[in-house]
N, C-alpha and C. Protein backbone atom coordinates (compact mmCIF):
# COMPACT_ATOMS: atom_id res chain seq x y z
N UNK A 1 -0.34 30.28 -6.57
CA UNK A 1 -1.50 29.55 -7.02
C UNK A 1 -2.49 29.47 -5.86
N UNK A 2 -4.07 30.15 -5.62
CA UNK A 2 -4.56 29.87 -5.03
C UNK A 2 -5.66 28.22 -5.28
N UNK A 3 -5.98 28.13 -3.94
CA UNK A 3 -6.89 27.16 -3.53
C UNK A 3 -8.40 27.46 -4.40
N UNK A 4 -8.45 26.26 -5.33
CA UNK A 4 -10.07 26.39 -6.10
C UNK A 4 -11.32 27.17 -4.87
N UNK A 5 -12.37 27.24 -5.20
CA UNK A 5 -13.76 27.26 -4.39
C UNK A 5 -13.71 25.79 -4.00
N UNK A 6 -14.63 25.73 -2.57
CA UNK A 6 -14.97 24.54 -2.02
C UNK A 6 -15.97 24.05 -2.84
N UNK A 7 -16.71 25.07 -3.61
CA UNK A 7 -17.72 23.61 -4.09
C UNK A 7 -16.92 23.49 -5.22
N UNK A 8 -15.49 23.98 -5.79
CA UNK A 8 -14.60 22.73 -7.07
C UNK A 8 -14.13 21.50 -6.48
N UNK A 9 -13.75 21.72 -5.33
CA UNK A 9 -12.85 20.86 -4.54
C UNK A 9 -13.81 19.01 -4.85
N UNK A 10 -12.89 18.43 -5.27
CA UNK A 10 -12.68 16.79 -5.66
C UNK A 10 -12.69 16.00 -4.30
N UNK A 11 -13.51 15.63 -3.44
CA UNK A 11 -13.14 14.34 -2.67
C UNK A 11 -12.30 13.10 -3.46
N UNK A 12 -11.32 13.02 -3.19
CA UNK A 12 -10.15 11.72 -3.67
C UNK A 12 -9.83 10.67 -2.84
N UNK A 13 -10.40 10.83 -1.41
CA UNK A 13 -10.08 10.41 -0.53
C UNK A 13 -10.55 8.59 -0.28
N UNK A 14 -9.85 7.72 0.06
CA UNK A 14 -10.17 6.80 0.25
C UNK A 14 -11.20 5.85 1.55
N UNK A 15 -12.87 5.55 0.77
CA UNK A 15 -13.98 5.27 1.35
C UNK A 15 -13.49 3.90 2.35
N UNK A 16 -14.35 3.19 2.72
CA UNK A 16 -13.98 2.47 3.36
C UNK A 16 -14.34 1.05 2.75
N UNK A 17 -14.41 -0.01 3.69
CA UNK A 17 -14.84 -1.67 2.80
C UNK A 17 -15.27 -2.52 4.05
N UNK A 18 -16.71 -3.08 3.87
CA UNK A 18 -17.26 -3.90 5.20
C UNK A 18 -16.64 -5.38 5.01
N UNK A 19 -16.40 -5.65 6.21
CA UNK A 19 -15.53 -7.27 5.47
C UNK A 19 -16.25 -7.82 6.63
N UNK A 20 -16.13 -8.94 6.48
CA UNK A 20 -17.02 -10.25 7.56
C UNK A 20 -16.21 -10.91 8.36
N UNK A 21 -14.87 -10.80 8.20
CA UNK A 21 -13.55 -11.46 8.84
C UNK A 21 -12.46 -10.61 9.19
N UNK A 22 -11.87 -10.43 10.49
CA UNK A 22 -10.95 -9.95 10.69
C UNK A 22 -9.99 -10.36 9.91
N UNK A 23 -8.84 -9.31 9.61
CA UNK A 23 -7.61 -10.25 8.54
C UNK A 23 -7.14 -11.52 9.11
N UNK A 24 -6.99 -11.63 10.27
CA UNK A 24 -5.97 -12.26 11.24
C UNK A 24 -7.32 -14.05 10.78
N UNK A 25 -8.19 -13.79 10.81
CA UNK A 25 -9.61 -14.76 10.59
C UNK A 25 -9.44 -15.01 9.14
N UNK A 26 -9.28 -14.41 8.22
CA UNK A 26 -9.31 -14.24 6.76
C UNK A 26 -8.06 -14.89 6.44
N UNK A 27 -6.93 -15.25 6.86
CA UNK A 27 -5.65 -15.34 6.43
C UNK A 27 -5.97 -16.77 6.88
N UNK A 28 -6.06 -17.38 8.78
CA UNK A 28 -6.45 -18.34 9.15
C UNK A 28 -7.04 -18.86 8.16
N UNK A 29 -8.12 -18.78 7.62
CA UNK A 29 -9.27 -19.66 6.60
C UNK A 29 -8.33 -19.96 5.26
N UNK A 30 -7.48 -19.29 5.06
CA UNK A 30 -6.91 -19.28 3.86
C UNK A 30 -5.85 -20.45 3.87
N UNK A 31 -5.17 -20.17 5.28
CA UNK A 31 -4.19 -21.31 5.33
C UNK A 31 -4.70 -23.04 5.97
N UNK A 32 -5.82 -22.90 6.01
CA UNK A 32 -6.41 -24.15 6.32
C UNK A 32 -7.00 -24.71 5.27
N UNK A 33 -7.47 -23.78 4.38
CA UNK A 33 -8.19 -24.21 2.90
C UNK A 33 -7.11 -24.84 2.21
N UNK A 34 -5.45 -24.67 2.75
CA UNK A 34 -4.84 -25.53 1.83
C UNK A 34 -3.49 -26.23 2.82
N UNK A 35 -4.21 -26.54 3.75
CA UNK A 35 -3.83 -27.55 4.88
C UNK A 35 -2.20 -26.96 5.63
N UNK A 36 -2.57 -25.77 5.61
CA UNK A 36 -1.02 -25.15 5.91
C UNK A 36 -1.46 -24.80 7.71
N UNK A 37 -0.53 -24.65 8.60
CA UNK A 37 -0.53 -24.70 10.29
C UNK A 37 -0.55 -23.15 9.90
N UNK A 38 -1.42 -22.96 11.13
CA UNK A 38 -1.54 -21.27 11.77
C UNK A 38 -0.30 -21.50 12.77
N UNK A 39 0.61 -20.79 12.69
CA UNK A 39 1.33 -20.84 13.65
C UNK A 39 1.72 -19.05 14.54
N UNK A 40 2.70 -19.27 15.50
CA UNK A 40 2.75 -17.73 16.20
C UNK A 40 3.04 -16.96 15.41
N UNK A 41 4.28 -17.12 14.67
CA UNK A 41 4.86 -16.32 14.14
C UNK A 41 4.11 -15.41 12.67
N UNK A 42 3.14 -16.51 12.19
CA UNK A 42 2.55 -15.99 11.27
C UNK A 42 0.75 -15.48 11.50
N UNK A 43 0.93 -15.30 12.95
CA UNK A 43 -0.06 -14.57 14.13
C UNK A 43 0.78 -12.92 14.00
N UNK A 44 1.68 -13.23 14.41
CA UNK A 44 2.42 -11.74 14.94
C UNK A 44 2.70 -11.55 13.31
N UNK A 45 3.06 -11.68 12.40
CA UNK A 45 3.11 -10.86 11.16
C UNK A 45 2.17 -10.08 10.93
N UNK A 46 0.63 -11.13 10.51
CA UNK A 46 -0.27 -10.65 9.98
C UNK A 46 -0.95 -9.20 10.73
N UNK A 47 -1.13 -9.73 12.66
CA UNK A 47 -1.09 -8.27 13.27
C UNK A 47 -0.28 -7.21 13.76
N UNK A 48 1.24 -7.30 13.02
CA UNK A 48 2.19 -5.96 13.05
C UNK A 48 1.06 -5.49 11.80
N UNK A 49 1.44 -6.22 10.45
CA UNK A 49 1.15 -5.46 9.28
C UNK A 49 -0.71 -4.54 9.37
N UNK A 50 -1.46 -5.08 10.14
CA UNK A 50 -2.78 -4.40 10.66
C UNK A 50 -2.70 -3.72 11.27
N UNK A 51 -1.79 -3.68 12.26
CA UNK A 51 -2.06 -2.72 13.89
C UNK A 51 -2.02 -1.73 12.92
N UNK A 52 -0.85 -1.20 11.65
CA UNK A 52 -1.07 0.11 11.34
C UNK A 52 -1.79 0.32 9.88
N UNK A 53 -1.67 1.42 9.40
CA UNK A 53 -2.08 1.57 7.62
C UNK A 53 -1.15 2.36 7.39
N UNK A 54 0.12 1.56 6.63
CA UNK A 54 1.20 2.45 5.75
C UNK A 54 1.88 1.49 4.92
N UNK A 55 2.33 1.72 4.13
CA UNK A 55 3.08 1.31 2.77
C UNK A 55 4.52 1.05 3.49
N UNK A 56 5.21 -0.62 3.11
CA UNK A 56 5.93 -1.06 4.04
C UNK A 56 7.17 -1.41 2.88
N UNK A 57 8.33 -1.99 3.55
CA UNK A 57 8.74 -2.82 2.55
C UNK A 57 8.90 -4.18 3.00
N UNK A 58 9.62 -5.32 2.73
CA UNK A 58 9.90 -6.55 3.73
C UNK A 58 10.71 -5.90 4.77
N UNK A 59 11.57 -5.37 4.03
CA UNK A 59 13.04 -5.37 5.13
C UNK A 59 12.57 -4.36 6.32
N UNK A 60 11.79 -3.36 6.20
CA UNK A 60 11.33 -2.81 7.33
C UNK A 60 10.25 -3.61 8.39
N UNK A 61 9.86 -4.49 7.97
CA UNK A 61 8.99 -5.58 9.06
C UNK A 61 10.03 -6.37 9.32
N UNK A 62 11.27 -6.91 8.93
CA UNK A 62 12.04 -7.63 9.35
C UNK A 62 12.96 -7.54 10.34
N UNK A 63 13.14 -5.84 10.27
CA UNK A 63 13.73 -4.83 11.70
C UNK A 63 13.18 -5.01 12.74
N UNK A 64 12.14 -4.49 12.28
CA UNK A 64 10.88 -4.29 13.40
C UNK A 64 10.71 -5.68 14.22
N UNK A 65 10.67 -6.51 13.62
CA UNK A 65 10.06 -7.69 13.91
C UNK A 65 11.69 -8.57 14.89
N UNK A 66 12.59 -8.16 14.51
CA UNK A 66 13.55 -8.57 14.89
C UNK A 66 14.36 -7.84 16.15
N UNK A 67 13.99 -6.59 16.49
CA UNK A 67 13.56 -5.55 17.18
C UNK A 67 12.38 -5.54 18.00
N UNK A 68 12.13 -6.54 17.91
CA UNK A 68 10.69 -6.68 19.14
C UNK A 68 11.24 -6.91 20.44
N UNK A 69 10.20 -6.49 21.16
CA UNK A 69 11.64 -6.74 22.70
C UNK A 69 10.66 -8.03 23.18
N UNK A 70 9.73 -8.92 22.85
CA UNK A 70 9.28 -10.26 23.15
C UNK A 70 10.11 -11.16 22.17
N UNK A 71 10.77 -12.16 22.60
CA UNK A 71 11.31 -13.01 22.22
C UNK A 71 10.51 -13.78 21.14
N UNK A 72 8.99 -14.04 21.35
CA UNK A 72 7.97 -15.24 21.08
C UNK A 72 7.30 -14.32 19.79
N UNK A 73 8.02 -12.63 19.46
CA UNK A 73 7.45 -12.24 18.69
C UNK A 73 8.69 -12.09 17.55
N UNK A 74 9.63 -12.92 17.49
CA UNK A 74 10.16 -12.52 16.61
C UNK A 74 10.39 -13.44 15.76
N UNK A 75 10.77 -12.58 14.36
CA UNK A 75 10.39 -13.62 13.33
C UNK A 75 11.71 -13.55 12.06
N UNK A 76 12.18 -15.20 11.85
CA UNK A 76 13.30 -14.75 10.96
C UNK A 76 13.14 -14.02 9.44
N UNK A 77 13.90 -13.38 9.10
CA UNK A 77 14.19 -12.69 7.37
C UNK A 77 13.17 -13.41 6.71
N UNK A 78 14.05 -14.83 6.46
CA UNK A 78 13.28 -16.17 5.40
C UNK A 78 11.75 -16.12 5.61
N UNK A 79 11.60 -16.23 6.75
CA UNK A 79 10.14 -16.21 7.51
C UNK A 79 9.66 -15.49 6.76
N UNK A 80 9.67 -14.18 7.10
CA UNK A 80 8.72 -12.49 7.16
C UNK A 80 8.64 -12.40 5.28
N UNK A 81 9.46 -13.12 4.82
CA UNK A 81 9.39 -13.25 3.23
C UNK A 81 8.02 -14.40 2.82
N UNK A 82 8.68 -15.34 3.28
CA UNK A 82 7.57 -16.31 2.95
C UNK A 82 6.14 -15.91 3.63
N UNK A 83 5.71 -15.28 4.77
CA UNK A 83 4.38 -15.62 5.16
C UNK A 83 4.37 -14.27 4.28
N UNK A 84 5.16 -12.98 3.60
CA UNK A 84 4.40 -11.91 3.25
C UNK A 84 3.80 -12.04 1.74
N UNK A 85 4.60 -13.18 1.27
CA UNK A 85 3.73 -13.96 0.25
C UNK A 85 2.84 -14.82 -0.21
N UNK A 86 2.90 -15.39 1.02
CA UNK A 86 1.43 -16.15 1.23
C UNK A 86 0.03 -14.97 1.69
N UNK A 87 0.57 -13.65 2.30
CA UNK A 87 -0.19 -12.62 2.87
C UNK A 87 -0.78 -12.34 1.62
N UNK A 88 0.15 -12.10 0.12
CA UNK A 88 -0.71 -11.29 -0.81
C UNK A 88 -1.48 -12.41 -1.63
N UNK A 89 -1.20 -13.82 -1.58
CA UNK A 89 -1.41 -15.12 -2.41
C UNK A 89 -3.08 -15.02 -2.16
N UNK A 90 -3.04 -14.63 -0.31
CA UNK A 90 -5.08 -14.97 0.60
C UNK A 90 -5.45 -13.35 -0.13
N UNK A 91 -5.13 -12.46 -0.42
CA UNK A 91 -5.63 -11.03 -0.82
C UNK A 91 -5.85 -10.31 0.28
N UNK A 92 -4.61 -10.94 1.42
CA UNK A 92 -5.02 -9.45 2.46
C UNK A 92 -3.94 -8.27 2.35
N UNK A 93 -2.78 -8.72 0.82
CA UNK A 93 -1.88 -7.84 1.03
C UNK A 93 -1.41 -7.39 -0.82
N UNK A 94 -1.34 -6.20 -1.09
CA UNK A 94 -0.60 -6.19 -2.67
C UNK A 94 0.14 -5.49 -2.20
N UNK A 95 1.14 -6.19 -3.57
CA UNK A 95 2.46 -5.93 -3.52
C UNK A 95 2.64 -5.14 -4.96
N UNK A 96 3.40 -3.38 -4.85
CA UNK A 96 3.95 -2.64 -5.63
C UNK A 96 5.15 -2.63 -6.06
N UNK A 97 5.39 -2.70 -7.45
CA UNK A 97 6.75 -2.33 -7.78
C UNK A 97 6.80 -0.88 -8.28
N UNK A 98 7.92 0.02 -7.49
CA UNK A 98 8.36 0.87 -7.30
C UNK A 98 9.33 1.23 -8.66
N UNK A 99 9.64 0.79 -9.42
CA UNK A 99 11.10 0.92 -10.05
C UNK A 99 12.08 0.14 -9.58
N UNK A 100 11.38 -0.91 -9.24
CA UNK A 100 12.94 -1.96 -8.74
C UNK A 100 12.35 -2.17 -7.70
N UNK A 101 11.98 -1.56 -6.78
CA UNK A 101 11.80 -1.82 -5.12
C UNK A 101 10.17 -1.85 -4.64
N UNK A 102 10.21 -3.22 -4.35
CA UNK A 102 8.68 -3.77 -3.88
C UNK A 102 8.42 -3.07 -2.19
N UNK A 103 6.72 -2.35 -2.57
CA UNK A 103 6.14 -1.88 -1.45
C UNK A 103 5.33 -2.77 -1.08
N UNK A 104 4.37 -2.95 -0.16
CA UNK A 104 3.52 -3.55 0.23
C UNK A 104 2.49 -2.76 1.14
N UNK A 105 1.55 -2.54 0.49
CA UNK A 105 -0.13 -2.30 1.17
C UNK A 105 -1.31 -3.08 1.64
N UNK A 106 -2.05 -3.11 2.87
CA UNK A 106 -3.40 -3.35 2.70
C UNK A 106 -3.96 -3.18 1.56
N UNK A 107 -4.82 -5.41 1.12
CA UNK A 107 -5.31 -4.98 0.17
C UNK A 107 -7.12 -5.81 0.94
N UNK A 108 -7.49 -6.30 1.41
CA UNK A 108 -8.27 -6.54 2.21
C UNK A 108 -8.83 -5.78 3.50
N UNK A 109 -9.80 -5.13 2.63
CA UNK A 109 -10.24 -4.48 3.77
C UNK A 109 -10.08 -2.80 3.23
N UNK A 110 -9.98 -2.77 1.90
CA UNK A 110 -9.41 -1.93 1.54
C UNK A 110 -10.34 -1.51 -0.06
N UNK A 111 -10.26 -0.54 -0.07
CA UNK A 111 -11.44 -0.20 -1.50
C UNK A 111 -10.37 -0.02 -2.33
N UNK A 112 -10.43 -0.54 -3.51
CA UNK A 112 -9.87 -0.06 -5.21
C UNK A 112 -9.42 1.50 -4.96
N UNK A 113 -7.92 1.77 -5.18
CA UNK A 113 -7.41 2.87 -4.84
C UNK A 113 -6.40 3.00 -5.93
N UNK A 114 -5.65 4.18 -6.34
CA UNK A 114 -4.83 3.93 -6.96
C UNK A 114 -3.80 5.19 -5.95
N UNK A 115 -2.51 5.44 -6.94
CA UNK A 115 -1.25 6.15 -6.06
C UNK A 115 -0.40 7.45 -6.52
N UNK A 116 -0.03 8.38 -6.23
CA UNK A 116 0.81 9.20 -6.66
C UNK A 116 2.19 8.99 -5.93
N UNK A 117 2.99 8.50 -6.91
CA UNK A 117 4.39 7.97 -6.21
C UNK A 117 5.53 8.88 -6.43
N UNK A 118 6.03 9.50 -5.57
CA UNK A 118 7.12 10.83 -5.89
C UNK A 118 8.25 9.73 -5.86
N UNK A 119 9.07 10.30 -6.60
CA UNK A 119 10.45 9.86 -7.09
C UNK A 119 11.30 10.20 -6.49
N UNK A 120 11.82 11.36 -5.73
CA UNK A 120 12.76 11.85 -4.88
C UNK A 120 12.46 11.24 -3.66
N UNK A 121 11.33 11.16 -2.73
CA UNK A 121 11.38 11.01 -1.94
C UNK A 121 10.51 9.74 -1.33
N UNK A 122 10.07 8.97 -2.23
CA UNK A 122 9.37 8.24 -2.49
C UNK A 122 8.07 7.69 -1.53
N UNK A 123 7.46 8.97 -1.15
CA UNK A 123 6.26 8.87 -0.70
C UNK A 123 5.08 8.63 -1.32
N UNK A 124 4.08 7.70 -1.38
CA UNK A 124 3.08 7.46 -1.69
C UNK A 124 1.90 8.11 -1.49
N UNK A 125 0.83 8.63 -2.14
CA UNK A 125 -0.01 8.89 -1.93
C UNK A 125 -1.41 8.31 -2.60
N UNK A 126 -2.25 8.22 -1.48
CA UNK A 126 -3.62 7.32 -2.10
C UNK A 126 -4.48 7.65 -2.52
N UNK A 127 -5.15 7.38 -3.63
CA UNK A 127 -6.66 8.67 -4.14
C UNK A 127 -7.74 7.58 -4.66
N UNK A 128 -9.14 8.05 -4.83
CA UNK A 128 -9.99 7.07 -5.32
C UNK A 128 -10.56 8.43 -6.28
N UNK A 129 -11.02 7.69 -7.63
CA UNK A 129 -11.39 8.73 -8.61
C UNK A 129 -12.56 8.15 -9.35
N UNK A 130 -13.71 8.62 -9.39
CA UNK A 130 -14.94 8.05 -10.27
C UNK A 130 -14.81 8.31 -11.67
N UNK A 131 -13.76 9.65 -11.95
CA UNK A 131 -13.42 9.72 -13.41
C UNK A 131 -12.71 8.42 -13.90
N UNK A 132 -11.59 7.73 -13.10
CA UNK A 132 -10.54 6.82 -13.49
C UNK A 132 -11.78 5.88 -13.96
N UNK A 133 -12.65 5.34 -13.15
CA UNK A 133 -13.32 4.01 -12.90
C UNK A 133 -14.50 4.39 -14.28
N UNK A 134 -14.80 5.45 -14.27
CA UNK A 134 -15.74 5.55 -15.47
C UNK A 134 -14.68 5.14 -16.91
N UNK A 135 -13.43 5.85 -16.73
CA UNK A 135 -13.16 5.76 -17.94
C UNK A 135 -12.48 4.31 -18.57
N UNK A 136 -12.19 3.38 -16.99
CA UNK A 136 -11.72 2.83 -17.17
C UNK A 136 -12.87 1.65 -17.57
N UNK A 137 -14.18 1.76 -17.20
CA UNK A 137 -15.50 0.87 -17.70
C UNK A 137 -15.47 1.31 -19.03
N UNK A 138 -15.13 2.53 -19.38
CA UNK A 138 -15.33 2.59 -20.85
C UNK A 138 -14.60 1.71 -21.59
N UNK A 139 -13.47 1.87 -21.33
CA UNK A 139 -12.03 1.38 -22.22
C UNK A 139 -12.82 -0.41 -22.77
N UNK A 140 -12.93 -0.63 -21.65
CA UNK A 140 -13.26 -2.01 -21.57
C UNK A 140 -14.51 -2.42 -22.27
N UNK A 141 -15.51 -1.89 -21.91
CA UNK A 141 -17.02 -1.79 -22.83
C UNK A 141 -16.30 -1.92 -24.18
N UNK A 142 -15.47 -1.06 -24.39
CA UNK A 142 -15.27 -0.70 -26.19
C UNK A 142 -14.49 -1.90 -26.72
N UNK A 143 -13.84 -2.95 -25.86
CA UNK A 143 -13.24 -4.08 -25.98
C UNK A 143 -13.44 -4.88 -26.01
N UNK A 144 -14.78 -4.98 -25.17
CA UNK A 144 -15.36 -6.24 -25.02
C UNK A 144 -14.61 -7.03 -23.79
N UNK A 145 -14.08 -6.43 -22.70
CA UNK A 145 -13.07 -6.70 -21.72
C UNK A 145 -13.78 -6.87 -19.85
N UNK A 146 -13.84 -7.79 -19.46
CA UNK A 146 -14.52 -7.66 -18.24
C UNK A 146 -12.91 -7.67 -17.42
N UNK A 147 -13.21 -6.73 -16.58
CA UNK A 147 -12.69 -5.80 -15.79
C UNK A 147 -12.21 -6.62 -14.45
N UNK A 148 -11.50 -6.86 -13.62
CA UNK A 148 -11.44 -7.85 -12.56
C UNK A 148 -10.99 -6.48 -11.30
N UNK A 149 -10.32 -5.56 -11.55
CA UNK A 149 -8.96 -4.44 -10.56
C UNK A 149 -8.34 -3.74 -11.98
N UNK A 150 -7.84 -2.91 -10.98
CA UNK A 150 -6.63 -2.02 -11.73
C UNK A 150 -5.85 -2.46 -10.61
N UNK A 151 -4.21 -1.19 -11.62
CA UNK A 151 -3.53 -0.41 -10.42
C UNK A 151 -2.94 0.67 -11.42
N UNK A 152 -2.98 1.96 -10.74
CA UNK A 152 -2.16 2.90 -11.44
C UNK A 152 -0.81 3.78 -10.45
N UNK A 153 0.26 3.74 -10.82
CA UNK A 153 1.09 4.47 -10.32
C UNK A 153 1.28 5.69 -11.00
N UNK A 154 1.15 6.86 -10.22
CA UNK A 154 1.19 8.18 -11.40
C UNK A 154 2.24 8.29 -10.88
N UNK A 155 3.87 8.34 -11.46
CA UNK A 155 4.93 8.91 -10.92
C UNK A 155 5.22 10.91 -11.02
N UNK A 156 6.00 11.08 -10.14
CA UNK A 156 6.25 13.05 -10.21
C UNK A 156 6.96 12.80 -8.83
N UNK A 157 7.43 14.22 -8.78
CA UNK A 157 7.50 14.68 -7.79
C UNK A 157 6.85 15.29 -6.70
N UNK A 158 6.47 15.09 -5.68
CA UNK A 158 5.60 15.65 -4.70
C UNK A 158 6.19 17.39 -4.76
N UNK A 159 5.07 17.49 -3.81
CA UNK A 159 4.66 19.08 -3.38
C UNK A 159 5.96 19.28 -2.67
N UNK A 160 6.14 18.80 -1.58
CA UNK A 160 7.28 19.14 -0.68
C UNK A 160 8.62 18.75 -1.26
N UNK A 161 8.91 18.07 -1.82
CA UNK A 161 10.31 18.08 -2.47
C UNK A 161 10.18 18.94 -3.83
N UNK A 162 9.30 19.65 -4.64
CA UNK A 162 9.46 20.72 -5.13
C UNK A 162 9.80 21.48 -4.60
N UNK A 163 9.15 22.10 -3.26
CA UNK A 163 9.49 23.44 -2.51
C UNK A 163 10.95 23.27 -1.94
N UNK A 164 11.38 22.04 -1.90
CA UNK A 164 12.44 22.46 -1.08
C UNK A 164 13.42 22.27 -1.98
N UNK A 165 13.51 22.32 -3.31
CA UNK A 165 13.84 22.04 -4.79
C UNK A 165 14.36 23.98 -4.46
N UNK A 166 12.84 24.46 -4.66
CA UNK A 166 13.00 25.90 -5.02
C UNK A 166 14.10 26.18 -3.77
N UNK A 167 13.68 25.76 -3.27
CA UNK A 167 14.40 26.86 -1.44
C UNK A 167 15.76 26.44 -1.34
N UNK A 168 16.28 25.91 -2.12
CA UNK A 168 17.91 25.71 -2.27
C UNK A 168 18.57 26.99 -2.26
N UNK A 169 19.99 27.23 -1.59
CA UNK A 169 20.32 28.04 -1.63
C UNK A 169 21.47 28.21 -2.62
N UNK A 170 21.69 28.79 -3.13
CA UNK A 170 22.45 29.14 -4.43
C UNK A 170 24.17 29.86 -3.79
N UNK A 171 25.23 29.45 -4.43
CA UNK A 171 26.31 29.97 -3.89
C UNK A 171 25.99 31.12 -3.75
N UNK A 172 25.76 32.28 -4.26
CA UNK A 172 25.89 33.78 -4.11
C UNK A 172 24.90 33.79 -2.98
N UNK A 173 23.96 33.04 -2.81
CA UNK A 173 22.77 33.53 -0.91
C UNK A 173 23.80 33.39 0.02
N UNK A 174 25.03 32.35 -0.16
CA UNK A 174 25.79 32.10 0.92
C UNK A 174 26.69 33.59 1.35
N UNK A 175 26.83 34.15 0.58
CA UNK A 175 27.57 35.19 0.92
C UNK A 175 27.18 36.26 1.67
């Protein structure tokens, strides 16, 4: 299968979002609006989960976090649960269900995106589509439905666990 022409080629790629508050500022305001303490630990959550951009689960910030080689940065299980729900409660964080197993993404700071979620290997991938968003203003127009977000998970299999699907070797190659 070759590669379309460049002028078919679809930008899918995810734009960006101007925000007025750092998360770490945005979360602060959130937990004071309902008289809750900024404390360290829920300092060092909010900037592990920023320093990077990737699709997490709890239990992998709970490693990590427990795995810190600063003492003053580590944070218990119970903890890293509770502030990652107060994280998605302020909207700096959504939370995916997978088929059973909750991901967690940047959702602050972050443009309306949706996902291609492979099943074997369960890598995520992020796309933004003006077809989705048109059709999805339609749906709604025809309903009489004001619109707040989506989310769409397209499940399949990725590219690379197809190929390596095909590239199996079959008893008789062994010989």
């Amino acid at each position: 299968m070759s590669d379309p022409p460049a002028s078919d080629v679809v930008d899918y790629s995810l734009g960006s979002v101007e925000v007025s508050l750092a998360p770490l500022e945005r979360y602060e305001e959130y937990l004071q609006s309902r008289g809750k303490k900024v404390t360290q630990q829920k300092k060092v959550l909010v900037e592990t989960v920023y320093r990077r951009h990737e699709h997490f689960e709890a239990e992998e910030l709970v490693e990590e976090l427990a795995y810190s080689g600063k003492e003053e940065d580590r944070v218990s299980r119970p903890t890293v649960y509770r502030i990652i729900k107060e994280m998605v409660d302020a909207g700096l964080l959504r939370k995916l269900n997978l088929g059973g197993r909750f991901v967690y993404e940047h959702d602050y700071g972050y443009p309306q995106h949706d996902h291609l979620h492979c099943q074997q290997c369960q890598k995520l991938i992020e796309f933004q589509s003006e077809e989705i968003e048109k059709l999805r203003a339609a749906v709604a127009q025809e309903h009489h439905f004001q619109v707040t977000g989506h989310r769409l998970i397209i499940s399949g299999i990725c590219h690379e666990c197809r190929q390596s699907r095909r590239r199996r070797k079959r008893p008789v190659d062994l010989l």
